[in-house]
Protein backbone atom coordinates (compact mmCIF):
# COMPACT_ATOMS: atom_id res chain seq x y z
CA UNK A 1 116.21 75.22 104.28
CA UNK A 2 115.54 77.91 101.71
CA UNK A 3 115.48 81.27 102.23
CA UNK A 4 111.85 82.55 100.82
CA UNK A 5 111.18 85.51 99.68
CA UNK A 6 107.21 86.65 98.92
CA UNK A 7 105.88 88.98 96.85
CA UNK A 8 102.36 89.98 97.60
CA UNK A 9 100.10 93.36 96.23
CA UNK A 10 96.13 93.57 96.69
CA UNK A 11 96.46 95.74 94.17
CA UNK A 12 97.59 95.00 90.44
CA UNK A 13 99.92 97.03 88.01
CA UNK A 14 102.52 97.94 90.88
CA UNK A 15 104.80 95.51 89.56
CA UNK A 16 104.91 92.68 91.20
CA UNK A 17 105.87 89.46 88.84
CA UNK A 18 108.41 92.42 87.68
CA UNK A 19 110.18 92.11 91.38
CA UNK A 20 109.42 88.55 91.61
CA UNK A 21 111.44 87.68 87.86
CA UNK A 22 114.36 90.79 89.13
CA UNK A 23 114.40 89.67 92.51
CA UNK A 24 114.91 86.15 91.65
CA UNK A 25 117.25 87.02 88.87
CA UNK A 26 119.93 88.91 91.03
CA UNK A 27 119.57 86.00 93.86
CA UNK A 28 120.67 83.70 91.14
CA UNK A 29 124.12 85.20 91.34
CA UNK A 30 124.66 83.98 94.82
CA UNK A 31 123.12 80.55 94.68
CA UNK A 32 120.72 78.39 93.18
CA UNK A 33 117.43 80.71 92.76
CA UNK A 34 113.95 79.05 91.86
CA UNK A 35 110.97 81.44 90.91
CA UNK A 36 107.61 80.08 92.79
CA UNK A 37 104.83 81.52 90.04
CA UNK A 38 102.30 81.37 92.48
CA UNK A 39 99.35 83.07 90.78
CA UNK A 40 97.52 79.92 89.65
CA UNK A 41 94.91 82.29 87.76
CA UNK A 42 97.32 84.46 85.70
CA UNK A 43 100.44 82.39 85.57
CA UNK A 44 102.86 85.46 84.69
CA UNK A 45 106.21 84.66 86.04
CA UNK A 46 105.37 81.19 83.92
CA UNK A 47 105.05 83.21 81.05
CA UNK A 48 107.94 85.36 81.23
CA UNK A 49 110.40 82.67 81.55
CA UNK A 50 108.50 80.53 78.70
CA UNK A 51 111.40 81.57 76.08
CA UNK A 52 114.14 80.26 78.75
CA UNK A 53 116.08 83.31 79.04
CA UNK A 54 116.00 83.39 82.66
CA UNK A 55 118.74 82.30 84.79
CA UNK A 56 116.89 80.85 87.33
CA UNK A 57 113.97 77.92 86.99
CA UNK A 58 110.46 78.63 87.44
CA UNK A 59 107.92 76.17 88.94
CA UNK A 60 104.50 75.48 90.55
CA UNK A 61 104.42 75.24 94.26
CA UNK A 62 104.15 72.22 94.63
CA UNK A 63 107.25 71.63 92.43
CA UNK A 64 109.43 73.91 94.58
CA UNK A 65 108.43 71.96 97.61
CA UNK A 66 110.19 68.94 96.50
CA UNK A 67 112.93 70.93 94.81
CA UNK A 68 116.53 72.09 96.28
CA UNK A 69 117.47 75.47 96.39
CA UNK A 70 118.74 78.69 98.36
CA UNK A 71 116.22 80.92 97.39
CA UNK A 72 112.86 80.28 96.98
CA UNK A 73 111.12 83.61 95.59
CA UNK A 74 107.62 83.15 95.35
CA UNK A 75 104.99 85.22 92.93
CA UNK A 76 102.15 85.33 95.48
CA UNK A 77 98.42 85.74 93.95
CA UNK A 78 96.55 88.96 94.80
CA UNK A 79 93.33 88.52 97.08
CA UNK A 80 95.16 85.74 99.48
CA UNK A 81 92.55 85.30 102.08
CA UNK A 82 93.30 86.58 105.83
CA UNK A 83 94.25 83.28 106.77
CA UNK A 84 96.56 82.31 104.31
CA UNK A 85 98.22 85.54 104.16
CA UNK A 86 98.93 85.15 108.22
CA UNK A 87 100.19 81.70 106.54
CA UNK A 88 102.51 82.89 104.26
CA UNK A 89 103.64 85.41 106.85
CA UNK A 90 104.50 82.69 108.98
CA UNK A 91 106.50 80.78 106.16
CA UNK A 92 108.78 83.44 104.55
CA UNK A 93 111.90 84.79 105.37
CA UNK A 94 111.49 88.47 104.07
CA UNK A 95 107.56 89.43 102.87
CA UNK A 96 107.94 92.25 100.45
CA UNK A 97 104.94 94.63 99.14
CA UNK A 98 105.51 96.54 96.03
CA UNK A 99 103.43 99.45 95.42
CA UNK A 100 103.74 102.90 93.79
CA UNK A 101 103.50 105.97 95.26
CA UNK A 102 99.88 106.61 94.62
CA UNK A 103 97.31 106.59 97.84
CA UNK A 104 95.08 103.81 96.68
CA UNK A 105 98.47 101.48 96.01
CA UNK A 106 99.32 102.75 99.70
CA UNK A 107 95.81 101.83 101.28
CA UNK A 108 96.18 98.39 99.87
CA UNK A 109 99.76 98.34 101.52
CA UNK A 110 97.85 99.56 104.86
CA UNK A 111 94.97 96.89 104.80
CA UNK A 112 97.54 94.31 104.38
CA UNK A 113 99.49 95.06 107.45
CA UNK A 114 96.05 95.60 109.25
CA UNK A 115 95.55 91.27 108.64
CA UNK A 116 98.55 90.24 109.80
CA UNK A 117 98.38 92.18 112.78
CA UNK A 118 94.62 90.88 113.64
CA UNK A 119 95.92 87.37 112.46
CA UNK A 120 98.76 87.46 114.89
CA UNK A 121 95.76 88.78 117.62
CA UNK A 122 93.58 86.10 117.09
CA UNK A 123 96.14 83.19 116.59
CA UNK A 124 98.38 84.15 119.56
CA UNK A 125 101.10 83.18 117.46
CA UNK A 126 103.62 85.79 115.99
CA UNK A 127 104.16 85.59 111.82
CA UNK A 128 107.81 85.02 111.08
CA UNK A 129 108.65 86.68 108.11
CA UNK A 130 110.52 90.33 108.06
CA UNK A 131 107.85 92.80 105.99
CA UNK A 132 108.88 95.74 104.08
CA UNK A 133 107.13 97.92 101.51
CA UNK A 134 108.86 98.06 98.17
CA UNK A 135 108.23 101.68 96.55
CA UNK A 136 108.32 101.12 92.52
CA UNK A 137 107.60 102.94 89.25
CA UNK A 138 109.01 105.67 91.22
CA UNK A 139 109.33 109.00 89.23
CA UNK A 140 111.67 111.86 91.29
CA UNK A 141 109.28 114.54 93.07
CA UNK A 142 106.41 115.33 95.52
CA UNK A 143 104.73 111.82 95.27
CA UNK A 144 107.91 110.03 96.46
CA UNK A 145 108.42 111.67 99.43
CA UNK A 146 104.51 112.07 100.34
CA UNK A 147 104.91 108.23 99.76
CA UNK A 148 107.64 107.64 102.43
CA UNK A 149 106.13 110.39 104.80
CA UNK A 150 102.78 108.53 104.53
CA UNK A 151 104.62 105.01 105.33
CA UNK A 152 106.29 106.16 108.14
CA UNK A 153 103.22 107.85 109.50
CA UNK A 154 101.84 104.52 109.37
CA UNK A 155 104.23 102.24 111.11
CA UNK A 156 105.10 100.50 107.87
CA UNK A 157 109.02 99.86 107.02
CA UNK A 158 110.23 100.59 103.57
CA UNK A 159 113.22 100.19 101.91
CA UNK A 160 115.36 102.85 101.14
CA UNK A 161 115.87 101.39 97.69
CA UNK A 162 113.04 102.74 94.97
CA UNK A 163 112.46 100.99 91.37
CA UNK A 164 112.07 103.47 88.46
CA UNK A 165 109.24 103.60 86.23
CA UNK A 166 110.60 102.69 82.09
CA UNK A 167 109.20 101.18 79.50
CA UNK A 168 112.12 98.70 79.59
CA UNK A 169 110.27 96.81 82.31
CA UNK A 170 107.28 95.84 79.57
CA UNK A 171 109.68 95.39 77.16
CA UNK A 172 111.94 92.56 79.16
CA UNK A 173 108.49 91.04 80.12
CA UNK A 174 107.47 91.10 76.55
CA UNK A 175 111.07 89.72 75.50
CA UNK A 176 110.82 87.06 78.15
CA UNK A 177 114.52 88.48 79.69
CA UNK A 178 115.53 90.18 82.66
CA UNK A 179 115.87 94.31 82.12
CA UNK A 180 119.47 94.14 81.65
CA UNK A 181 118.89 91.96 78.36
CA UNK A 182 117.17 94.64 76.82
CA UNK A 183 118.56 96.17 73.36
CA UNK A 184 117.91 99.57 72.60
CA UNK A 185 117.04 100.83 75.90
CA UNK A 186 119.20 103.53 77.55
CA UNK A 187 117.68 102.84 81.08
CA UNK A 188 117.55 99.39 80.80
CA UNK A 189 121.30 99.09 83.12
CA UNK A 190 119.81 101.31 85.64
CA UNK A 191 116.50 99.52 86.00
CA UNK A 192 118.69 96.61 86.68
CA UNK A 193 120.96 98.41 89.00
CA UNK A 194 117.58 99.54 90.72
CA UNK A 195 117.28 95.97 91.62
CA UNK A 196 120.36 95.52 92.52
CA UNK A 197 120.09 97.73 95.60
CA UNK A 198 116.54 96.26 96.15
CA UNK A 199 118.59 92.79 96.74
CA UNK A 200 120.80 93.95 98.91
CA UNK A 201 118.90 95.33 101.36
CA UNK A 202 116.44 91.96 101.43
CA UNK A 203 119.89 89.85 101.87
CA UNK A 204 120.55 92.29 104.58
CA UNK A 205 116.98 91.89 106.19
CA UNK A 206 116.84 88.52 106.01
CA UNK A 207 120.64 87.70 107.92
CA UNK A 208 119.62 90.02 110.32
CA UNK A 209 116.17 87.82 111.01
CA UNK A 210 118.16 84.33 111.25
C-alpha cells in the first residue's frame, strides 16, 4: 500500500498545489511519487505539470487508484464536505494543512480540526491519518511566532519546518517546474531546501504512525 499524503486548506492562496507539486517532488527521490490533482474544479497540479517537467506523474483519482506507487500525494479540493473530510482523514497516512500566519488562514485551520473531531464523535470511529499544520509564506517576525503561539494554544500540531514567501514559487508554477528549476532567482535553492525539511519531518510522522 501507498503511503498518502493530503493536502487540504478551506482557505485559498496559502499555497497548497505549491506543497502538493514540492511535496511530491522531494518524495520522488525516495520512490515512485504520483501527484493525485484532486481539485476537479480548478485542476492546478494538472496544469503545472502540463509542460512535463515534473519528476513525478500526475493523475485523476481514479487513475491513482489503479496505479502503483509509494507515495500517493493528493491535491485535495477546498470546501470537502464534513463527511468526506472525516473520509479522507480516515484514508491518509499524514493530513497536512498549509496556511500562513494570518488569523483568518488560522481560523480555517481551527474549523477544520473542529470536523474531524465531531466526525470522529458521531461515527465512533477514530480517523487514521497523522494531522499537522504546515506554516507557509512565512516572513521572519511577530506574525510567525503569534502563529505558533496561537496553534499551540489551540491543540493543533505544527511542524517545526516553515516555507518562505518568494516570488520564485509563482514563477516555477508559471514555468511548470519545481522551485529549484528556476533561473534567475537567488532564493529559488532555499525555497527548495524549505521543502526539503518539510519532507522530512512528514517521512518522520508517517514511520512513526505505521
Amino acid at each position: 500500500m501507498p503511503r498518502i499524503v493530503g493536502i487540504l486548506s478551506f482557505k485559498g492562496g496559502v499555497g497548497k498545489t505549491t506543497t502538493a507539486v514540492h511535496i511530491a517532488g522531494h518524495l520522488a527521490r525516495y520512490g515512485e511519487t504520483i501527484g493525485v490533482d484532486g481539485d476537479d474544479r480548478n485542476r492546478s497540479m494538472m496544469t503545472w505539470a502540463e509542460g512535463g517537467a515534473l519528476p513525478f506523474r500526475v493523475m485523476s483519482l481514479i487513475e491513482a487508484l489503479s496505479s502503483r506507487s509509494e507515495y500517493l500525494v493528493v491535491d485535495v479540493r477546498g470546501g470537502l464536505p464534513d463527511v468526506e473530510l472525516f473520509d479522507l482523514a480516515r484514508s491518509c497516512d499524514l493530513l497536512l494543512i498549509p496556511a500562513n500566519p494570518e488569523v483568518m488562514s488560522l481560523d480555517g485551520m481551527r474549523r477544520t480540526f473542529d470536523v474531524l473531531k465531531s466526525q470522529e464523535v458521531e461515527s465512533g470511529t477514530p480517523w487514521r491519518a497523522r494531522v499537522a499544520a504546515l506554516l507557509t509564506m512565512v516572513r521572519p517576525g511577530r506574525k510567525l511566532d503569534e502563529a505558533h503561539a496561537a496553534l499551540g494554544t489551540l491543540g493543533i500540531p505544527v511542524l517545526d519546518a516553515v516555507v518562505r514567501g518568494s516570488e520564485a514559487f509563482r514563477d516555477a508554477s508559471t514555468q511548470g517546474v519545481l522551485v529549484r528549476d528556476v533561473k534567475g532567482s537567488s532564493l529559488a535553492k532555499s525555497c527548495w531546501l524549505d521543502y526539503e525539511r518539510v519532507v522530512k519531518e512528514c517521512l518522520d510522522i508517517m514511520d512513526l504512525s505505521r
